[in-house]
Protein backbone atom coordinates (compact mmCIF):
# COMPACT_ATOMS: atom_id res chain seq x y z
CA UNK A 1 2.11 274.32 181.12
CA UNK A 2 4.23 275.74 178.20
CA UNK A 3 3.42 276.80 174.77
CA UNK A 4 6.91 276.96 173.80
CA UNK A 5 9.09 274.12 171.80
CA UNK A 6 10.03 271.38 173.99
CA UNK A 7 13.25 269.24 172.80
CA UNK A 8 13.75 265.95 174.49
CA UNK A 9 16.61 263.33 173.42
CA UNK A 10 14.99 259.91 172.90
CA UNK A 11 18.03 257.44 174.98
CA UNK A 12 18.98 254.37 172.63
CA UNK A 13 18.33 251.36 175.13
CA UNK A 14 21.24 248.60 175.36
CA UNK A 15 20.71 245.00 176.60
CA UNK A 16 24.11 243.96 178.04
CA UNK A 17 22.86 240.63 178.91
CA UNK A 18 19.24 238.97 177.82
CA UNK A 19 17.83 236.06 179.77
CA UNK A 20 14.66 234.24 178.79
CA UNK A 21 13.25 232.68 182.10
CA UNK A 22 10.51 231.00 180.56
CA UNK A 23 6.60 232.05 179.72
CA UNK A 24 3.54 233.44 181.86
CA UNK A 25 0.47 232.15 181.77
CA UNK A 26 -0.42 234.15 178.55
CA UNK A 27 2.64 232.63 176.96
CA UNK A 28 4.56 235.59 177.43
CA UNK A 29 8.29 235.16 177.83
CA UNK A 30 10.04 236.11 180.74
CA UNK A 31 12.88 238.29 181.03
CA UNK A 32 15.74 239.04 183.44
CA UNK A 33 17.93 242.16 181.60
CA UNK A 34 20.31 244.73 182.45
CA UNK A 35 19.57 247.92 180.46
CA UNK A 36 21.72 250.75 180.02
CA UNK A 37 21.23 254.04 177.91
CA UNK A 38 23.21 255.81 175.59
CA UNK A 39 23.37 259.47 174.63
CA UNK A 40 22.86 258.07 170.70
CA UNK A 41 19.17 258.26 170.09
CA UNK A 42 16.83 259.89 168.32
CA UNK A 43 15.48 263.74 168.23
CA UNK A 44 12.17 264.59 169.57
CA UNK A 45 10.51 268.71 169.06
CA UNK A 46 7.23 268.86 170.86
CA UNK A 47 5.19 272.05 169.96
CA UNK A 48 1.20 273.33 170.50
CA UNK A 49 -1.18 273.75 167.58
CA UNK A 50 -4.65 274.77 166.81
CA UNK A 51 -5.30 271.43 165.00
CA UNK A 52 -7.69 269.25 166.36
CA UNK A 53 -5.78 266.42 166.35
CA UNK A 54 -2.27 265.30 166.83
CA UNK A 55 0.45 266.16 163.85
CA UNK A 56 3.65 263.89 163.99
CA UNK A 57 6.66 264.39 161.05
CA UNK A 58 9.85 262.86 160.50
CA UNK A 59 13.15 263.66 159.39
CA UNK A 60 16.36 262.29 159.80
CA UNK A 61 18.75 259.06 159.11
CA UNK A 62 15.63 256.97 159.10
CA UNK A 63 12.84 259.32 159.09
CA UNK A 64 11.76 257.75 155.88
CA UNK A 65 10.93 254.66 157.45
CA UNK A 66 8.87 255.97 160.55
CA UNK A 67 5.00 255.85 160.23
CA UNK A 68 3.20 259.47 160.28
CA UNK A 69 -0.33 258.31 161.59
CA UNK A 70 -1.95 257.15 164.96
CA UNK A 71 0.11 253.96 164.71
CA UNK A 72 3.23 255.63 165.90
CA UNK A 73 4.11 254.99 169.74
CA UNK A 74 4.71 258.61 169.98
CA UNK A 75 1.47 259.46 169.03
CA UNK A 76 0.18 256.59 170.92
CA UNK A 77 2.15 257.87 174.02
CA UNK A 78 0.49 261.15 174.02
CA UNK A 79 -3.00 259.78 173.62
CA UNK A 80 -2.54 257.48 176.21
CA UNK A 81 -1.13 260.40 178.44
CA UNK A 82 -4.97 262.45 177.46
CA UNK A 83 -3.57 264.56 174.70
CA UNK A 84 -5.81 263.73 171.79
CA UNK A 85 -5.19 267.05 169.67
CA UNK A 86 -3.47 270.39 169.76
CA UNK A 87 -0.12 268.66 169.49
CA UNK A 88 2.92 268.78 166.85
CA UNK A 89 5.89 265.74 167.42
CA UNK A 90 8.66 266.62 165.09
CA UNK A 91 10.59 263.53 165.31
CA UNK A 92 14.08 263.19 164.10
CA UNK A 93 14.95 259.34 163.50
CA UNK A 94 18.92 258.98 163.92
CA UNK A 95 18.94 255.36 165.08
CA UNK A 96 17.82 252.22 162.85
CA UNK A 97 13.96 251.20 163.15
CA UNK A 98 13.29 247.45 164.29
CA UNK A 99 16.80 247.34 165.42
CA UNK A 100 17.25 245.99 168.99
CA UNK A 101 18.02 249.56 170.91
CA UNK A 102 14.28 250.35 171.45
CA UNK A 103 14.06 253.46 169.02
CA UNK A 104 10.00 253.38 169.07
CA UNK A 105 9.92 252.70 172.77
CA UNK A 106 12.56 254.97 173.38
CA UNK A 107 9.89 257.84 171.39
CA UNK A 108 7.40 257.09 172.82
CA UNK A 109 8.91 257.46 176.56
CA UNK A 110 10.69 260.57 175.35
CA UNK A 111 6.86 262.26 174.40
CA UNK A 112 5.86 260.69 177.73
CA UNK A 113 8.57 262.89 179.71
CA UNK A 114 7.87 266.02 177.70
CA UNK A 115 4.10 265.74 177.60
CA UNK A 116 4.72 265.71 181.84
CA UNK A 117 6.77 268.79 181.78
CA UNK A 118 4.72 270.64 179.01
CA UNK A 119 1.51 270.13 180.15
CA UNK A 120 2.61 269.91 183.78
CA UNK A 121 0.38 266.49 184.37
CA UNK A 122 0.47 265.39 187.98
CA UNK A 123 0.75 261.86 188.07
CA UNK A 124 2.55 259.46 190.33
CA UNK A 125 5.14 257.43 189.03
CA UNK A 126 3.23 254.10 189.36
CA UNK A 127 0.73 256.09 186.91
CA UNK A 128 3.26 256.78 184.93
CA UNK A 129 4.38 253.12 184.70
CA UNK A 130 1.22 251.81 184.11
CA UNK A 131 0.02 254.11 181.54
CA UNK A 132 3.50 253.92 179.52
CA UNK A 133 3.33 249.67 180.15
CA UNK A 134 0.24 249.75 178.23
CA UNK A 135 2.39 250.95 175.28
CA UNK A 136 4.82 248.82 175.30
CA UNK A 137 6.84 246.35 177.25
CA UNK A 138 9.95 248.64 177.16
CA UNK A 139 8.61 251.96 177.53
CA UNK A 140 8.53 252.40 181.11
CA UNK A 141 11.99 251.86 181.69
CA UNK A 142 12.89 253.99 178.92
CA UNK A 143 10.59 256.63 180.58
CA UNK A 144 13.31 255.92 183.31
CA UNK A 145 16.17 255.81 181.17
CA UNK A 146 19.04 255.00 183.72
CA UNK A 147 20.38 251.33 184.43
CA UNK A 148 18.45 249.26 185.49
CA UNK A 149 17.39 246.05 186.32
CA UNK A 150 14.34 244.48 183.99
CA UNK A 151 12.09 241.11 184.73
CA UNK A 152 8.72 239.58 184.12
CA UNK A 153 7.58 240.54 180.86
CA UNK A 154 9.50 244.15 180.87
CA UNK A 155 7.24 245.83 183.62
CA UNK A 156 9.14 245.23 186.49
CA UNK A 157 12.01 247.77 186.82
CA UNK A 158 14.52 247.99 189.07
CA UNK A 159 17.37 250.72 190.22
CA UNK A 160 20.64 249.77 189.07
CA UNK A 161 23.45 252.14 188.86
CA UNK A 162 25.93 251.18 186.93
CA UNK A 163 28.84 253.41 187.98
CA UNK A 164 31.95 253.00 185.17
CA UNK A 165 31.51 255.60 182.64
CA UNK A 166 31.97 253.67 179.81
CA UNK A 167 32.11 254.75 176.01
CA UNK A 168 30.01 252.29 173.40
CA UNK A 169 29.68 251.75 170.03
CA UNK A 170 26.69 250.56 168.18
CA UNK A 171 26.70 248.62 165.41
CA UNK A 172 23.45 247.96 162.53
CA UNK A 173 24.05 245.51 159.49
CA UNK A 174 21.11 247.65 158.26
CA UNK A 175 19.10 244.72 158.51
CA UNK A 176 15.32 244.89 160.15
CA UNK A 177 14.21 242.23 163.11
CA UNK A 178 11.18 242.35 164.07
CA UNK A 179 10.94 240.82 167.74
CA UNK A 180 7.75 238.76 166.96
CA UNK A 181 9.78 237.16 164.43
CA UNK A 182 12.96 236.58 166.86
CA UNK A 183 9.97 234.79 169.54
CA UNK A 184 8.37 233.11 166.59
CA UNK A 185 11.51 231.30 165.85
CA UNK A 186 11.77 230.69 169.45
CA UNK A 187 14.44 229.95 172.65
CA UNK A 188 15.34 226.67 172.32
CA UNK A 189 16.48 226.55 176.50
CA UNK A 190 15.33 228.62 178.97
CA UNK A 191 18.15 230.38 181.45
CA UNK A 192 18.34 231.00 185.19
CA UNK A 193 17.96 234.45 186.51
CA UNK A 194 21.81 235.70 186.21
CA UNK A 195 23.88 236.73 189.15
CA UNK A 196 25.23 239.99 189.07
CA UNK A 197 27.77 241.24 191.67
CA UNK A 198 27.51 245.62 191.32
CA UNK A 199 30.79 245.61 192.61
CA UNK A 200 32.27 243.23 190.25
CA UNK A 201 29.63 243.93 187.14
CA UNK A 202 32.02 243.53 184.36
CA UNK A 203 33.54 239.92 185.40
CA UNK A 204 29.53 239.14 186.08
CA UNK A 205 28.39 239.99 182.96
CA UNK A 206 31.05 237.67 180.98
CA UNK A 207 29.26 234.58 182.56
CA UNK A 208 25.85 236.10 180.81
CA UNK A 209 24.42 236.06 177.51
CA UNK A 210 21.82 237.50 174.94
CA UNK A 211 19.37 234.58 174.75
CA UNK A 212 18.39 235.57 171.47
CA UNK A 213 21.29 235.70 169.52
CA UNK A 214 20.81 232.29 168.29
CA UNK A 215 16.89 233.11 166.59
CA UNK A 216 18.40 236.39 165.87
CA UNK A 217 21.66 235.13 163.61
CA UNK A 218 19.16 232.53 161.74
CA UNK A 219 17.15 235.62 160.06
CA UNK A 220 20.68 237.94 160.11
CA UNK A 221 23.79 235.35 160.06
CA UNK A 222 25.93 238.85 160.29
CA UNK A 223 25.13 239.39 163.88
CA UNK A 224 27.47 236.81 165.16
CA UNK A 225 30.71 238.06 163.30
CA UNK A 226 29.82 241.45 164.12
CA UNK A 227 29.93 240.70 168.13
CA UNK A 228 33.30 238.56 167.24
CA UNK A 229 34.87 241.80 165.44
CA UNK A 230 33.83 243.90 168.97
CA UNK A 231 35.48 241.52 170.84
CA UNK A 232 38.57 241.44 168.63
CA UNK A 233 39.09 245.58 169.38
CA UNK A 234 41.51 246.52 171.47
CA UNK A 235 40.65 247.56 174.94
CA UNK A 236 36.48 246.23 174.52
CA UNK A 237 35.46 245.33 178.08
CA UNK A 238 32.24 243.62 176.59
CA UNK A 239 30.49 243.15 173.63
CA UNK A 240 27.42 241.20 172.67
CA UNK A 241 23.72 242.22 170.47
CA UNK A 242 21.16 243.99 172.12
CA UNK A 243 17.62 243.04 172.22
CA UNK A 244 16.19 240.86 169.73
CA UNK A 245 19.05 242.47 167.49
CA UNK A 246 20.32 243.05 164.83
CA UNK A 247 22.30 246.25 166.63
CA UNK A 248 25.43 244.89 168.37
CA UNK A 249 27.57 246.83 171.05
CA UNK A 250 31.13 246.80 172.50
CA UNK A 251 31.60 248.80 175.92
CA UNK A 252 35.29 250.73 176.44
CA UNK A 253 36.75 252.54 179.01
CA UNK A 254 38.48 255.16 177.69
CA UNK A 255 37.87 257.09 173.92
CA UNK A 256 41.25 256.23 172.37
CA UNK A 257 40.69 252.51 172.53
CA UNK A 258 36.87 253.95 171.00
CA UNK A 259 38.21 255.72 168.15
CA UNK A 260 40.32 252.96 167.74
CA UNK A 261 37.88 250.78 167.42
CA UNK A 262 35.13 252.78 165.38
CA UNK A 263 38.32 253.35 162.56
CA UNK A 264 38.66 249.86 162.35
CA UNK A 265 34.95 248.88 162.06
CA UNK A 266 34.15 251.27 159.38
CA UNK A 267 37.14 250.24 157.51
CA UNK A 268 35.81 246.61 157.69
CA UNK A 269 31.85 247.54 157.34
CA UNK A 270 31.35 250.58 155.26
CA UNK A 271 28.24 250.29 154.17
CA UNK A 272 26.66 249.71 158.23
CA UNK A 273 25.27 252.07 160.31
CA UNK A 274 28.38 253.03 163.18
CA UNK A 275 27.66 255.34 165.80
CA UNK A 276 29.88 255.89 169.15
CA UNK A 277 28.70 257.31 172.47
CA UNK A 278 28.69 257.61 176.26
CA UNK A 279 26.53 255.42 178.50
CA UNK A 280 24.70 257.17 180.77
């Protein structure tokens, strides 16, 4: 246990391909995803207090559009880890809320990691994954936070390294989607489970897609020229949205065909939110 600040990075999520399977019995969709991370994220300070109950604060990009109450994931995420007071979250928000790169998930597993180390819980990771499930769909493998393989409704995660180290950029029309919205629409046709070959991920991944562009582009039509101005970069080995959107990516191997890129994107969208990175 520590009583000294505790900063944690909070590892934007990136779908580079989305299929919807079908639904459970619960009429829950089912997913088969690739996830990466990214070094962009948010900020996260964890700190002790004397309070007797949990204090969360925002600053930041976005920190004027992240709830201060129990109904934050992070705050969730600590209660559902046992701390129900004593606690300060300083939360920096850097990265667009409702935006397809699973900011609020990505909190909430960032608390979960620092809550481990700070109050030294001994749990075992299929605790961990079962606790941080209960959160949300995509919190245990951003608890993770390295590639890997997702199915069933989110829960099920699998190792899967993804060995180019590949620059991104991220880019946010500044428009919200809320996924329940994106499902609400609906998938008009179901896809197979995609076939990835690890040795050959890049030339797999061009024969996959983001199932929910389609609901996605009828609530934000700018999603779809977006991931044809990615594509149009020179040197972008992929591009496509991420999530349920609207935050659309382009993967490069090297960071002069990056800056390239991220010069011509904010010459063409100045008023969207544009940030470049490494995957991780």
């Amino acid at each position: 246990m520590t009583d000294k600040e505790l900063s944690i990075k909070a590892f934007a999520k990136i779908n580079l391909f989305l299929h919807v399977l079908g639904k459970n019995e619960r009429g829950y969709h089912l997913l088969d995803s690739l996830f990466v991370f990214s070094d962009i994220g948010d900020d996260i300070v964890l700190s002790r207090n004397d309070n007797e109950k949990i204090i969360i604060t925002a600053d930041g990009e976005f920190g004027y559009d992240v709830p201060t109450d129990d109904g934050n994931l992070a705050v969730k995420a600590a209660k559902a880890f046992g701390i129900e007071k004593g606690l300060n979250i300083r939360l920096t928000k850097n990265v667009p809320v409702s935006s397809g790169i699973g900011g609020g998930s990505a909190d909430a597993a960032a608390v979960i990691r620092g809550l481990i180390e700070m109050y030294g819980l001994q749990l075992s990771a299929d605790e961990i994954t079962n606790k941080a499930a209960d959160i949300g769909a995509d919190v245990p493998a951003c608890v993770y936070s390295k590639s890997c393989r997702i199915a069933g409704i989110g829960e099920k995660i699998e190792p899967f390294p993804v060995n180019d180290k590949f620059k991104i950029i991220l880019v946010n029309p500044l428009r919200k989607i809320m996924t329940k919205d994106i499902f609400g629409i609906g998938v008009k046709n179901f896809s197979e489970k995609a076939d990835i070959d690890k040795n050959n991920l890049l030339a797999s991944l061009k024969n996959t897609r983001n199932d929910l562009v389609e609901p996605a582009s009828q609530l934000v039509p700018e999603i779809k020229n977006i991931v044809k101005a990615l594509n149009e970069t020179d040197g972008c080995a992929l591009a496509g949205m991420s999530g349920s959107g609207a935050t659309c990516f382009a993967l490069y191997d090297n960071d002069a065909d990056l800056k390239s890129a991220e010069a011509e994107l904010r010459r063409r969208y100045k008023n969207y939110w544009i940030k470049t990175g490494n995957v991780l």
